[in-house]
PDB file of N, CA and C in Angstrom:
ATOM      1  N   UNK A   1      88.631 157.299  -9.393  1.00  0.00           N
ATOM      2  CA  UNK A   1      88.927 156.739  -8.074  1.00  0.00           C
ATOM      3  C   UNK A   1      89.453 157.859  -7.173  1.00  0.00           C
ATOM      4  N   UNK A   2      89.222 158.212  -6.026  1.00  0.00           N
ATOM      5  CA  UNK A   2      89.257 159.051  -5.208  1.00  0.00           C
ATOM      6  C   UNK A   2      90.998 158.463  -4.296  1.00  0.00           C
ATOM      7  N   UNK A   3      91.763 159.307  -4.118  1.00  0.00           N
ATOM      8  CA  UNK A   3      92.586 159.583  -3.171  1.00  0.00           C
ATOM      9  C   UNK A   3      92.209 158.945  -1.822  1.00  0.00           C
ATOM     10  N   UNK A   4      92.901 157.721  -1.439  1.00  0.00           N
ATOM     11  CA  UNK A   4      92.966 157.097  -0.157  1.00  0.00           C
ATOM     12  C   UNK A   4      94.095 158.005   1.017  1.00  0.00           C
ATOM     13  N   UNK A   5      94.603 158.894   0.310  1.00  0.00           N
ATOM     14  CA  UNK A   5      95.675 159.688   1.493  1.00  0.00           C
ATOM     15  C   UNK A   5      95.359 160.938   0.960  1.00  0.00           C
ATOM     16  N   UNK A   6      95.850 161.906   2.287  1.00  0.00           N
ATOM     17  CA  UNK A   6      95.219 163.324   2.479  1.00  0.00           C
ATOM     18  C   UNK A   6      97.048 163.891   2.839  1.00  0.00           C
ATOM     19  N   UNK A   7      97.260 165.074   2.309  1.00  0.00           N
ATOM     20  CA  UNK A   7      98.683 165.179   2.465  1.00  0.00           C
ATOM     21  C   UNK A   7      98.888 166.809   3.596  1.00  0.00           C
ATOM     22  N   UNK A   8      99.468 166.548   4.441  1.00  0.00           N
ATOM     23  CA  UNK A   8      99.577 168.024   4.923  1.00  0.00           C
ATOM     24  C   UNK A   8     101.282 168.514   4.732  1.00  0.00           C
ATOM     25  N   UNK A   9     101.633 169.420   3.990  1.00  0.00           N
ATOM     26  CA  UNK A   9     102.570 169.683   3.763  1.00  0.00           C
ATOM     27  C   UNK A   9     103.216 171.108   4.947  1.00  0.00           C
ATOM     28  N   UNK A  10     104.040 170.895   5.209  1.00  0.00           N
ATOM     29  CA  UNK A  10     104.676 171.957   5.776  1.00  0.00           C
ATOM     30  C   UNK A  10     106.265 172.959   5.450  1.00  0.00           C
ATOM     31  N   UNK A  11     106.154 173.909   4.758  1.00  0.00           N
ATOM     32  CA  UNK A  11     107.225 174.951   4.074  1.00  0.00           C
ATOM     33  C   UNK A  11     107.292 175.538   5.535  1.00  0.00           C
ATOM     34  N   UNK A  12     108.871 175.628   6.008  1.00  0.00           N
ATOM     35  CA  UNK A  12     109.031 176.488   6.572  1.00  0.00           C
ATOM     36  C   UNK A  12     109.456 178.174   6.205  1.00  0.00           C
ATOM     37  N   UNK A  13     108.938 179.355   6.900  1.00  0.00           N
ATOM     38  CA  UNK A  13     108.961 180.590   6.303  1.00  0.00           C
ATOM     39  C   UNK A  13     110.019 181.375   6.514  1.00  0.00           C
ATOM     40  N   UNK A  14     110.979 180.567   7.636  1.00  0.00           N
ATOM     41  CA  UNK A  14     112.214 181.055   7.972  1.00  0.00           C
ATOM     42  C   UNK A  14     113.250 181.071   7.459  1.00  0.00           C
ATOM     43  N   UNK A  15     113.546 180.029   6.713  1.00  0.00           N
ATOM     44  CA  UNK A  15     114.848 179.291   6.231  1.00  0.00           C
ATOM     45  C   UNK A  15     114.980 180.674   4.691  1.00  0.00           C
ATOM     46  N   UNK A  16     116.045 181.446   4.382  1.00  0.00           N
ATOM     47  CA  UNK A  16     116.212 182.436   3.369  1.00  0.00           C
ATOM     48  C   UNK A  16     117.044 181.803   2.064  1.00  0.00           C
ATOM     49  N   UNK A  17     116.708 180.585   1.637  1.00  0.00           N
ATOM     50  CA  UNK A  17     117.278 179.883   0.944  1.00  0.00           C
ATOM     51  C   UNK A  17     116.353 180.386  -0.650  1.00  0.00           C
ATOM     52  N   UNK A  18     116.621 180.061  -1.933  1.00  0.00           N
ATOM     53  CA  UNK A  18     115.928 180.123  -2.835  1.00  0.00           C
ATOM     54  C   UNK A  18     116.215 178.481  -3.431  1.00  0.00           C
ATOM     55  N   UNK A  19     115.045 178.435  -4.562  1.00  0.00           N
ATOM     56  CA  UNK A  19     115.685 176.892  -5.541  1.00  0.00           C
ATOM     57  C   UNK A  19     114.897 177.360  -6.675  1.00  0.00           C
ATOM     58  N   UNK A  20     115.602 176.880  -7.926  1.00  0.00           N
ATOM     59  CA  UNK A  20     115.029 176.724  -9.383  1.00  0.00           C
ATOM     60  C   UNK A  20     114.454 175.962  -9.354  1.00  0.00           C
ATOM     61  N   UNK A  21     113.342 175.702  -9.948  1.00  0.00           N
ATOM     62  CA  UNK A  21     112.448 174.468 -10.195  1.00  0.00           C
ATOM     63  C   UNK A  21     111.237 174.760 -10.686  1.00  0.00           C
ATOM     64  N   UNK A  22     110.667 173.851 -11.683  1.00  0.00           N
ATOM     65  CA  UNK A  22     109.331 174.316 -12.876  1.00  0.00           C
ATOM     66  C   UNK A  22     108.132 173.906 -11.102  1.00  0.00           C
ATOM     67  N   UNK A  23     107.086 174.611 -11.921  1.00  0.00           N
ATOM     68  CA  UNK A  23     106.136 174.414 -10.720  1.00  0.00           C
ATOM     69  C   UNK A  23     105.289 173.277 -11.875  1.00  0.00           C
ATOM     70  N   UNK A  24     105.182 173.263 -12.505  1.00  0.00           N
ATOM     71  CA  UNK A  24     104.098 172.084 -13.026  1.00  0.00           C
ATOM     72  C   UNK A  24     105.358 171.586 -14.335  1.00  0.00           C
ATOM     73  N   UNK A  25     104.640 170.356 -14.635  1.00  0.00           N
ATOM     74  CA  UNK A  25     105.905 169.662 -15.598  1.00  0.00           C
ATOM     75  C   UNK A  25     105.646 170.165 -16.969  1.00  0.00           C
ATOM     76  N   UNK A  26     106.690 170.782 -17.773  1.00  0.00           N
ATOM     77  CA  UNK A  26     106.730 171.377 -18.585  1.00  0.00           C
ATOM     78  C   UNK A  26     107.048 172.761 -18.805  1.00  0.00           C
ATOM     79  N   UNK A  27     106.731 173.541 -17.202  1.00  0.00           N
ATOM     80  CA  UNK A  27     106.924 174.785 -17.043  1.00  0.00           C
ATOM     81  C   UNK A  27     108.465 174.677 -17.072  1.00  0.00           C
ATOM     82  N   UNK A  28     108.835 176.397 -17.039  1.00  0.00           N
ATOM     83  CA  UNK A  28     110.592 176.404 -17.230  1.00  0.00           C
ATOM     84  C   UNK A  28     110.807 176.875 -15.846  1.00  0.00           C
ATOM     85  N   UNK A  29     111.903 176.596 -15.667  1.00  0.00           N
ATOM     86  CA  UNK A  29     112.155 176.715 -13.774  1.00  0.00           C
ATOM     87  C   UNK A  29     111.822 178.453 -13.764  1.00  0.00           C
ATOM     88  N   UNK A  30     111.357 178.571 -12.072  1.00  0.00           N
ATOM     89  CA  UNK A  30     111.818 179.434 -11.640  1.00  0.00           C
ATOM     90  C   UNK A  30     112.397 179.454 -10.183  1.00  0.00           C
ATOM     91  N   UNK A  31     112.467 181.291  -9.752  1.00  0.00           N
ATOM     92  CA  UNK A  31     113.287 180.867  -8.362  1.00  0.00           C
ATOM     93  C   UNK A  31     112.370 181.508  -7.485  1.00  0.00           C
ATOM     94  N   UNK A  32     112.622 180.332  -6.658  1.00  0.00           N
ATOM     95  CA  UNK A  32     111.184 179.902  -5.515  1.00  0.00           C
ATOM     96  C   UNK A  32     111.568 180.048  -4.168  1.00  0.00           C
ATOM     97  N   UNK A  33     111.551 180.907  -3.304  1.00  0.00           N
ATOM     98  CA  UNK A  33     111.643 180.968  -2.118  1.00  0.00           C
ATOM     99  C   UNK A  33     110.273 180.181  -1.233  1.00  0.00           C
ATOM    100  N   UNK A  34     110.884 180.105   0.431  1.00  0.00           N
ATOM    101  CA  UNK A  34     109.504 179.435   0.921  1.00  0.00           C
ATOM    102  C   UNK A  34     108.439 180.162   1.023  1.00  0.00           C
ATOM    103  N   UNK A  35     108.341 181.442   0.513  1.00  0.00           N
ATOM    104  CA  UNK A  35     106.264 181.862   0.549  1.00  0.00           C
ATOM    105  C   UNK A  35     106.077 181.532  -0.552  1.00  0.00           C
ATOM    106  N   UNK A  36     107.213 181.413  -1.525  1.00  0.00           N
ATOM    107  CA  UNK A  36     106.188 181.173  -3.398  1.00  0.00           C
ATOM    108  C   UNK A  36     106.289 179.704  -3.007  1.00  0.00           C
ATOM    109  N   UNK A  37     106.936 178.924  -2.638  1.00  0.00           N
ATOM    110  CA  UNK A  37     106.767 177.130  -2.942  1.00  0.00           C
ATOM    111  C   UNK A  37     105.581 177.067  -2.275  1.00  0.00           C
ATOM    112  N   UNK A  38     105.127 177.520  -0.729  1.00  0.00           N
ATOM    113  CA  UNK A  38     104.250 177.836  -0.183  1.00  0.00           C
ATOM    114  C   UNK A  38     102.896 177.915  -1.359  1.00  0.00           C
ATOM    115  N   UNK A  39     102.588 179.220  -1.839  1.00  0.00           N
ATOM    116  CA  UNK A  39     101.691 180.034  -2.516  1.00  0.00           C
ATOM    117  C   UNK A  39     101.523 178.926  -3.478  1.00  0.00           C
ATOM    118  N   UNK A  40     102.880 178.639  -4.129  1.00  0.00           N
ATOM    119  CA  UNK A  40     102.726 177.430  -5.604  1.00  0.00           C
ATOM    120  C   UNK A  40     101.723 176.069  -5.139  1.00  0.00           C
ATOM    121  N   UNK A  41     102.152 175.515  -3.808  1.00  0.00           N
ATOM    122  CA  UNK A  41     101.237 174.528  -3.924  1.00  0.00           C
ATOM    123  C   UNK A  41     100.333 174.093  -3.622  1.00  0.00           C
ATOM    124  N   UNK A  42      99.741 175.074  -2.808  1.00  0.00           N
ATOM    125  CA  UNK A  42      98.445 176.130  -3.014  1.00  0.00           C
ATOM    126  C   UNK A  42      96.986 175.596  -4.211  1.00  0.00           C
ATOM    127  N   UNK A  43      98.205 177.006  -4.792  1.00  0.00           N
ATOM    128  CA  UNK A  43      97.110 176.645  -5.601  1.00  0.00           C
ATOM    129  C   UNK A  43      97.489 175.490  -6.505  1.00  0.00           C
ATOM    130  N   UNK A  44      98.310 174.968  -6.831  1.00  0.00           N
ATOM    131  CA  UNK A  44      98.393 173.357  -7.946  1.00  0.00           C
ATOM    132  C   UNK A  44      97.372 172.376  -6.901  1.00  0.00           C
ATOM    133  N   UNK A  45      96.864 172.921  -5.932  1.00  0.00           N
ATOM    134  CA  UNK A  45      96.367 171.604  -5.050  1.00  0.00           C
ATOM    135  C   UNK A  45      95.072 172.182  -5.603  1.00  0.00           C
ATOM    136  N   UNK A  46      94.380 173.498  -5.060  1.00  0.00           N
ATOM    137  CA  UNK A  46      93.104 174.121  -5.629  1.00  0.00           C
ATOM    138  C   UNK A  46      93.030 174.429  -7.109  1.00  0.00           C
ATOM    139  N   UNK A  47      93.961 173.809  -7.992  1.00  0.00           N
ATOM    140  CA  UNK A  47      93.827 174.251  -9.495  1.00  0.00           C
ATOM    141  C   UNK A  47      93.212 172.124  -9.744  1.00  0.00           C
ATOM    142  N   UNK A  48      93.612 171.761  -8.887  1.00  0.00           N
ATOM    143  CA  UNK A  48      93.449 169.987  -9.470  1.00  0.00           C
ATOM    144  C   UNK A  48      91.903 169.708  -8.406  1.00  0.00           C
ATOM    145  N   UNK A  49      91.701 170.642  -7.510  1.00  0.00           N
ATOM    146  CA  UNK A  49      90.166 170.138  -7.292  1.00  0.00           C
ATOM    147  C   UNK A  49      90.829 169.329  -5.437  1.00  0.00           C
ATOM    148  N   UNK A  50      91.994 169.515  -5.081  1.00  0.00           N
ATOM    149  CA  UNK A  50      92.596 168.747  -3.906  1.00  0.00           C
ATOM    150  C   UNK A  50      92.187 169.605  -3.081  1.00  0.00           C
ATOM    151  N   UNK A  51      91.478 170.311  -3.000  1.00  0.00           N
ATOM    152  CA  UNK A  51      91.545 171.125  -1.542  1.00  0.00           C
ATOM    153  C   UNK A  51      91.611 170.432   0.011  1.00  0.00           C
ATOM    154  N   UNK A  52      90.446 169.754  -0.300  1.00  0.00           N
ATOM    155  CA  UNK A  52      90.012 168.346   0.589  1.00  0.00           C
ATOM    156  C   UNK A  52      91.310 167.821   0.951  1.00  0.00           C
ATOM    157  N   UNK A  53      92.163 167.160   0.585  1.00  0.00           N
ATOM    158  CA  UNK A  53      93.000 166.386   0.387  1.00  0.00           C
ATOM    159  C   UNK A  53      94.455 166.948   0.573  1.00  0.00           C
ATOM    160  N   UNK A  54      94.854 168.377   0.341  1.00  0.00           N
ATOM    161  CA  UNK A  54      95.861 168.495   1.165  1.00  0.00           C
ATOM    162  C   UNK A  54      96.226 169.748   1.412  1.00  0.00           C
ATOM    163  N   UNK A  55      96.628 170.351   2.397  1.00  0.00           N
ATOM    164  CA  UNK A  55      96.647 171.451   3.059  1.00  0.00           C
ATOM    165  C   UNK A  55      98.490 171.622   2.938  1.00  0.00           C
ATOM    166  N   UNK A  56      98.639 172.950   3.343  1.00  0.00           N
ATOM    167  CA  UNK A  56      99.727 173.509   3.064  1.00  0.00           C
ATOM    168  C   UNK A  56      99.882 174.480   4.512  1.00  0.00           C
ATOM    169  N   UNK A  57     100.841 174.427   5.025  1.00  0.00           N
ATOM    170  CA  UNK A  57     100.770 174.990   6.255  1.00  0.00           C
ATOM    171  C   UNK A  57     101.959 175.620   6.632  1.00  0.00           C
ATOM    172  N   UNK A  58     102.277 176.500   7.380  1.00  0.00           N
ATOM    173  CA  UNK A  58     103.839 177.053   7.288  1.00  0.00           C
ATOM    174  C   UNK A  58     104.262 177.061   8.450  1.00  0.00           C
ATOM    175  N   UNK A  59     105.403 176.100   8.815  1.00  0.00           N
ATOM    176  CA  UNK A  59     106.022 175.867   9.964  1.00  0.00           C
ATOM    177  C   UNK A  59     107.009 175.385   9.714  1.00  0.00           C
ATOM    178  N   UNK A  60     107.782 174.981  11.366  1.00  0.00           N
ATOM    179  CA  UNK A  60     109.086 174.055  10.968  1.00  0.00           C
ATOM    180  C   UNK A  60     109.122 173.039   9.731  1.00  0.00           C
ATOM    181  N   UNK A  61     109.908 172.933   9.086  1.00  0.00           N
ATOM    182  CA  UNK A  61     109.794 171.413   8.318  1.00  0.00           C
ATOM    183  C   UNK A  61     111.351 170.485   8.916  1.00  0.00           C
ATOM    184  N   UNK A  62     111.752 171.343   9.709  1.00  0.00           N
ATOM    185  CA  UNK A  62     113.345 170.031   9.945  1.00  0.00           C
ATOM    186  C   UNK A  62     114.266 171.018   8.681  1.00  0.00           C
ATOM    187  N   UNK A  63     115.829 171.034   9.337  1.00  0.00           N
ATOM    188  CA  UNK A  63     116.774 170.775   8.762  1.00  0.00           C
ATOM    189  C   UNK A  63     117.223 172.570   8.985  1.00  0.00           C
ATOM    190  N   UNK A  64     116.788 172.600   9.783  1.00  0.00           N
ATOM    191  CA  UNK A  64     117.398 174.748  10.409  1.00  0.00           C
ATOM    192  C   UNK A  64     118.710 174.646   9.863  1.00  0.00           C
ATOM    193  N   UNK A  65     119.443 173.827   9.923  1.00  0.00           N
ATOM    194  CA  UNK A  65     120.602 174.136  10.342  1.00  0.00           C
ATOM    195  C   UNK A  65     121.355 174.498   8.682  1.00  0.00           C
ATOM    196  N   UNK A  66     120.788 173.732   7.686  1.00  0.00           N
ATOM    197  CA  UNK A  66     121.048 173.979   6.508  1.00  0.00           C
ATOM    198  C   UNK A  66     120.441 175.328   5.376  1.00  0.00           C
ATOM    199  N   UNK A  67     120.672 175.172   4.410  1.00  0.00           N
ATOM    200  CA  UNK A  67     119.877 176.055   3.487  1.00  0.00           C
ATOM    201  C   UNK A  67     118.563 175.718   3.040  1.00  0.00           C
ATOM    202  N   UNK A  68     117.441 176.438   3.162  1.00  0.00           N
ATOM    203  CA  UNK A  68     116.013 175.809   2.524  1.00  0.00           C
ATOM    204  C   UNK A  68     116.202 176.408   1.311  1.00  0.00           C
ATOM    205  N   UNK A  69     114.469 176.436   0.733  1.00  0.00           N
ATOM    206  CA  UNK A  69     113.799 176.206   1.588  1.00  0.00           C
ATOM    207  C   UNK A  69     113.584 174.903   2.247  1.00  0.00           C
ATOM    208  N   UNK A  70     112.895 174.479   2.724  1.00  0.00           N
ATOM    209  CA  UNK A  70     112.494 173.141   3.012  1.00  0.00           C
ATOM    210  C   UNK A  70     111.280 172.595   3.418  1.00  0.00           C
ATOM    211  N   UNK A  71     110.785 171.477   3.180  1.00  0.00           N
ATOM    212  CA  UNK A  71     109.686 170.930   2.363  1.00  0.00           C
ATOM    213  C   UNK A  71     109.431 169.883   3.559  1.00  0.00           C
ATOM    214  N   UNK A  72     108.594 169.585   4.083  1.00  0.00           N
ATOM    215  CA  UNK A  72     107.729 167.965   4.682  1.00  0.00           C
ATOM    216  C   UNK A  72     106.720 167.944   4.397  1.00  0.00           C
ATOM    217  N   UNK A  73     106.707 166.527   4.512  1.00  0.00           N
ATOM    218  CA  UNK A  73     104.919 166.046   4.145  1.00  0.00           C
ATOM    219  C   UNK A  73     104.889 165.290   4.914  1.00  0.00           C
ATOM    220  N   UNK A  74     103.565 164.976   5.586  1.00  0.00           N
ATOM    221  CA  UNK A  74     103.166 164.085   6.026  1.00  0.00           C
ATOM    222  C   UNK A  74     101.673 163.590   6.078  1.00  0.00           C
ATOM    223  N   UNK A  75     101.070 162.306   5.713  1.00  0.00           N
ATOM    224  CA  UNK A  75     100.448 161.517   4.769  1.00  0.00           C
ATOM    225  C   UNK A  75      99.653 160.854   5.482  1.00  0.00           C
ATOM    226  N   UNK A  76      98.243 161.343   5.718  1.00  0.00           N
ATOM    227  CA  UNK A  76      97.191 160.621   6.676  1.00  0.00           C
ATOM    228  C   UNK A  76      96.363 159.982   5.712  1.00  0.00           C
ATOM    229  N   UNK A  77      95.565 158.906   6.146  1.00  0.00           N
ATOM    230  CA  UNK A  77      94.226 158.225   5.437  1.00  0.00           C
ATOM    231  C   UNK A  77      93.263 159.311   5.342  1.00  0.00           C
ATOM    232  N   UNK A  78      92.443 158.754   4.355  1.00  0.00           N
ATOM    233  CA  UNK A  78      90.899 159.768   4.302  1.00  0.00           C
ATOM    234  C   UNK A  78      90.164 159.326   5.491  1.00  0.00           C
ATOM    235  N   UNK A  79      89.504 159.864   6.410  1.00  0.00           N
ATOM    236  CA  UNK A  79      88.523 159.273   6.964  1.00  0.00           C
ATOM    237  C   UNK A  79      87.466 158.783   6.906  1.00  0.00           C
ATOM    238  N   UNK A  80      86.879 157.926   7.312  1.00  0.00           N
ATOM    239  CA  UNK A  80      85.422 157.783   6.631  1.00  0.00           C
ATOM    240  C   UNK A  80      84.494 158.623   6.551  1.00  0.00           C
ATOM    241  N   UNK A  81      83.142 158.508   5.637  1.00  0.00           N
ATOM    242  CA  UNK A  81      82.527 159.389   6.024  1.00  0.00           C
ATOM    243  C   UNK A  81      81.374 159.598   7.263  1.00  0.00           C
ATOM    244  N   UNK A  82      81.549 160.853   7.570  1.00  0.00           N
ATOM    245  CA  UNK A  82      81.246 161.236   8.961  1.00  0.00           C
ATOM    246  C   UNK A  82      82.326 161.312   9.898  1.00  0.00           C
ATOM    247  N   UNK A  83      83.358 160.688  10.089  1.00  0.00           N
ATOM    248  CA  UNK A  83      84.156 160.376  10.655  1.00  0.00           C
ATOM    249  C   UNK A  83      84.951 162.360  10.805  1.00  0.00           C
ATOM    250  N   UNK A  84      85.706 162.383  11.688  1.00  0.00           N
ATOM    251  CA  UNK A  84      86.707 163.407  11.429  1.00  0.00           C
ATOM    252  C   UNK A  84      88.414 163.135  11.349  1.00  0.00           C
ATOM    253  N   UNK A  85      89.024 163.978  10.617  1.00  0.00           N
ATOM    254  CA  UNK A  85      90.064 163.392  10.140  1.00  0.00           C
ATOM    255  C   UNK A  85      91.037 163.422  11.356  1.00  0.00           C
ATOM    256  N   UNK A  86      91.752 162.715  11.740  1.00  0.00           N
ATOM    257  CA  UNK A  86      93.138 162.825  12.672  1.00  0.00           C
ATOM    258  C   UNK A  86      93.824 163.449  12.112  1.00  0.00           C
ATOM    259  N   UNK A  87      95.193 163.464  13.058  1.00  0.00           N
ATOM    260  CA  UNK A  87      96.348 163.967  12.942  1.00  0.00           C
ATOM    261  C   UNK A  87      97.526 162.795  12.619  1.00  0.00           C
ATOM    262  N   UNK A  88      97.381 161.549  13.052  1.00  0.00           N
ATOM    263  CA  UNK A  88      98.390 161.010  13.011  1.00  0.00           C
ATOM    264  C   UNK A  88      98.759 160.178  11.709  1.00  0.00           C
ATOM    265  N   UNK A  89      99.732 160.641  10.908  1.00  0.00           N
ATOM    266  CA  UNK A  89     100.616 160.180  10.130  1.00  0.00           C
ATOM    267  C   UNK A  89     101.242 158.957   9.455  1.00  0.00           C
ATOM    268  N   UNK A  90     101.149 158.397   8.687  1.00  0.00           N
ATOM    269  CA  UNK A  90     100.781 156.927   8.300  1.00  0.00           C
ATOM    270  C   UNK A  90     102.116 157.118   7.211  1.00  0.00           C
ATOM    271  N   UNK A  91     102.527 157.968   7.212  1.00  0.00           N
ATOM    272  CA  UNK A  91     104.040 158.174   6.335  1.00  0.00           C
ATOM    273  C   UNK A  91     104.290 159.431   6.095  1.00  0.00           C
ATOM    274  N   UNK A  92     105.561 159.990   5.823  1.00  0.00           N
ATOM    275  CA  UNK A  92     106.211 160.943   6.345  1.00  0.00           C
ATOM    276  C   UNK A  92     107.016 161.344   4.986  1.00  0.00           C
ATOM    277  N   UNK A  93     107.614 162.240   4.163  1.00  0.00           N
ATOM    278  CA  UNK A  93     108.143 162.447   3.624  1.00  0.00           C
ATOM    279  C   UNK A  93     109.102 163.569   3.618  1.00  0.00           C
ATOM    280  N   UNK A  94     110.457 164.077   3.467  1.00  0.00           N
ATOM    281  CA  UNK A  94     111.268 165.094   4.076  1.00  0.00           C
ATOM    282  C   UNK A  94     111.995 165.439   3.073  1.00  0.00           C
ATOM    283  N   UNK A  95     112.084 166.889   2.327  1.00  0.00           N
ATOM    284  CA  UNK A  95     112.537 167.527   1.183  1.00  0.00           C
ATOM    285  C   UNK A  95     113.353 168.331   2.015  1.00  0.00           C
ATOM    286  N   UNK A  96     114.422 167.780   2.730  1.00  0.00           N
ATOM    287  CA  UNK A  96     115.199 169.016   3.396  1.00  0.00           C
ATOM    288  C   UNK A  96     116.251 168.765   2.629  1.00  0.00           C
ATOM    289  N   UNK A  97     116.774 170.128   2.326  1.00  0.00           N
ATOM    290  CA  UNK A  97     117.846 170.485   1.183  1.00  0.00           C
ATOM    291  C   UNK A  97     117.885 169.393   0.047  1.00  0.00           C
ATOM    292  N   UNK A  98     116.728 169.068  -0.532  1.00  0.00           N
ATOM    293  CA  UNK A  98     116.659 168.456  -1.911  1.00  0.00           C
ATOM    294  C   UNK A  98     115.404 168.890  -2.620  1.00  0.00           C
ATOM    295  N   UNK A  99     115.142 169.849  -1.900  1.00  0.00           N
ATOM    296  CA  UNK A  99     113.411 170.044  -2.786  1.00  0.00           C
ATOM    297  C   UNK A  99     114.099 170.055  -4.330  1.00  0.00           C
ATOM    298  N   UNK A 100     115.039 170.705  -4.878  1.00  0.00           N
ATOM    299  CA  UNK A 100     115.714 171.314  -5.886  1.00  0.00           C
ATOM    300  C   UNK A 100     115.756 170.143  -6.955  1.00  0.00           C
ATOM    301  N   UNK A 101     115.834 168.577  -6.086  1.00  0.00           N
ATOM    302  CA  UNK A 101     116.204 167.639  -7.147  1.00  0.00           C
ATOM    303  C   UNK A 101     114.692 167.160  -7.457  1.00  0.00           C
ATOM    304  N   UNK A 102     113.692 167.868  -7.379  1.00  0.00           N
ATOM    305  CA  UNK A 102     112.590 167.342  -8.226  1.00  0.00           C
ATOM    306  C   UNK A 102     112.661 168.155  -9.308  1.00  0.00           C
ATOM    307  N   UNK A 103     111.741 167.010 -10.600  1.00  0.00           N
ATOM    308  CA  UNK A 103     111.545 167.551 -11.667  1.00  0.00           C
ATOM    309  C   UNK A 103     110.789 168.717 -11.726  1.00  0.00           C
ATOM    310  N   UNK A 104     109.643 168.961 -10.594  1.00  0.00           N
ATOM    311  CA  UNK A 104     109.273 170.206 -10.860  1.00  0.00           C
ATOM    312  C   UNK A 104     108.292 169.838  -9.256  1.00  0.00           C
ATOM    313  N   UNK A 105     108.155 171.308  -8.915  1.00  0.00           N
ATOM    314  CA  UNK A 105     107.254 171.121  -7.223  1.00  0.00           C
ATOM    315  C   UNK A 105     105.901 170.762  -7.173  1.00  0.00           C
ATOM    316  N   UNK A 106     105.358 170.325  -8.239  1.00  0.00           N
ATOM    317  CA  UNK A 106     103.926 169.716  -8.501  1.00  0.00           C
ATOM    318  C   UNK A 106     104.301 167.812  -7.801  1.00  0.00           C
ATOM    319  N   UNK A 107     105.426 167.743  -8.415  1.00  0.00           N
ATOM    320  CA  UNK A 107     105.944 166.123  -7.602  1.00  0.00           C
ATOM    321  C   UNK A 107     105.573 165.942  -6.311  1.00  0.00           C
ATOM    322  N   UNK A 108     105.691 167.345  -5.764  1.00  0.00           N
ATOM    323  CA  UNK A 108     105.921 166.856  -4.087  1.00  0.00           C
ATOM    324  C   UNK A 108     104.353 166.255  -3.378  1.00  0.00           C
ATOM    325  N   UNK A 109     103.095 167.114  -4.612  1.00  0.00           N
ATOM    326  CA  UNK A 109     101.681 166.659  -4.425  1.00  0.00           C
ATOM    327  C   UNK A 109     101.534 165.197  -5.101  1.00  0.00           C
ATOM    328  N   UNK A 110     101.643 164.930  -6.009  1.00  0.00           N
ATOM    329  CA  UNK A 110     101.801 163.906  -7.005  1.00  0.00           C
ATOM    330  C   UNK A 110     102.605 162.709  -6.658  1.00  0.00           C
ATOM    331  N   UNK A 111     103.456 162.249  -5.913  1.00  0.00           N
ATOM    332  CA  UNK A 111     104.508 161.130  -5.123  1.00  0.00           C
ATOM    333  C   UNK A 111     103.822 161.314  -4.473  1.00  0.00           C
ATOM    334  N   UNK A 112     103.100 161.999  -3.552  1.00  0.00           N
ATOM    335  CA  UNK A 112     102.777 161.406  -2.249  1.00  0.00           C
ATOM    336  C   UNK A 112     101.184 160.857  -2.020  1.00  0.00           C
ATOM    337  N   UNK A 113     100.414 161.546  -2.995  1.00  0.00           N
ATOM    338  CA  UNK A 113      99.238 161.222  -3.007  1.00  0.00           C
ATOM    339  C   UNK A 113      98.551 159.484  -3.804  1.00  0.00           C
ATOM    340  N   UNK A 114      99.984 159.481  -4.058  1.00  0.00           N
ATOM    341  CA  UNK A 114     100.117 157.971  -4.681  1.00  0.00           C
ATOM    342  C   UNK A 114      99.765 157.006  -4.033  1.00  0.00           C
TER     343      UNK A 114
END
């Protein structure tokens, strides 16, 4: 069964924060600034065949004011086919200063594509 939501994630590249955390479940943490969480989900999206389906982009994500890195998603329908995809957002998700409490940063593709 194919993915009814398309995820565009946004790491901001500013925030000089680090976090421990396994990149796939089972891995042993490491420490992840925002170009590796960036780079990491990447490719866990092009290692599962998601290319289509969700993009990774580097901009604001919210929450300057704290320590990142920091993490948003936000969660469009597939379009039909032929159709072209929008922009507008059908749910929203915000990892500001908690990316750290996932079990590992493969979650952040995996919860949302749900």
């Amino acid at each position: 069964m194919r993915a009814r939501r398309r995820l565009v994630i946004t790491v901001c590249p500013l925030e000089p924060g680090r976090v421990s955390l396994p990149v796939r479940p089972g891995d042993r943490p490491r420490r992840l600034d925002a170009a590796a969480i960036a780079r990491h989900l990447e490719a866990l999206a092009a290692d599962r065949g998601l290319g289509d389906l969700v993009r990774v982009r580097q901009a604001c994500a919210g929450g300057c004011a704290g320590r990142g890195p920091n993490v948003s998603v936000s969660i469009h329908p597939v379009p039909r086919p032929g159709e072209r995809p929008d922009e507008v957002a059908i749910a929203w998700r915000s990892y500001v200063q908690s990316i750290d409490t996932l079990p590992c940063l493969a979650a952040v593709i995996d919860d949302n594509l749900r």
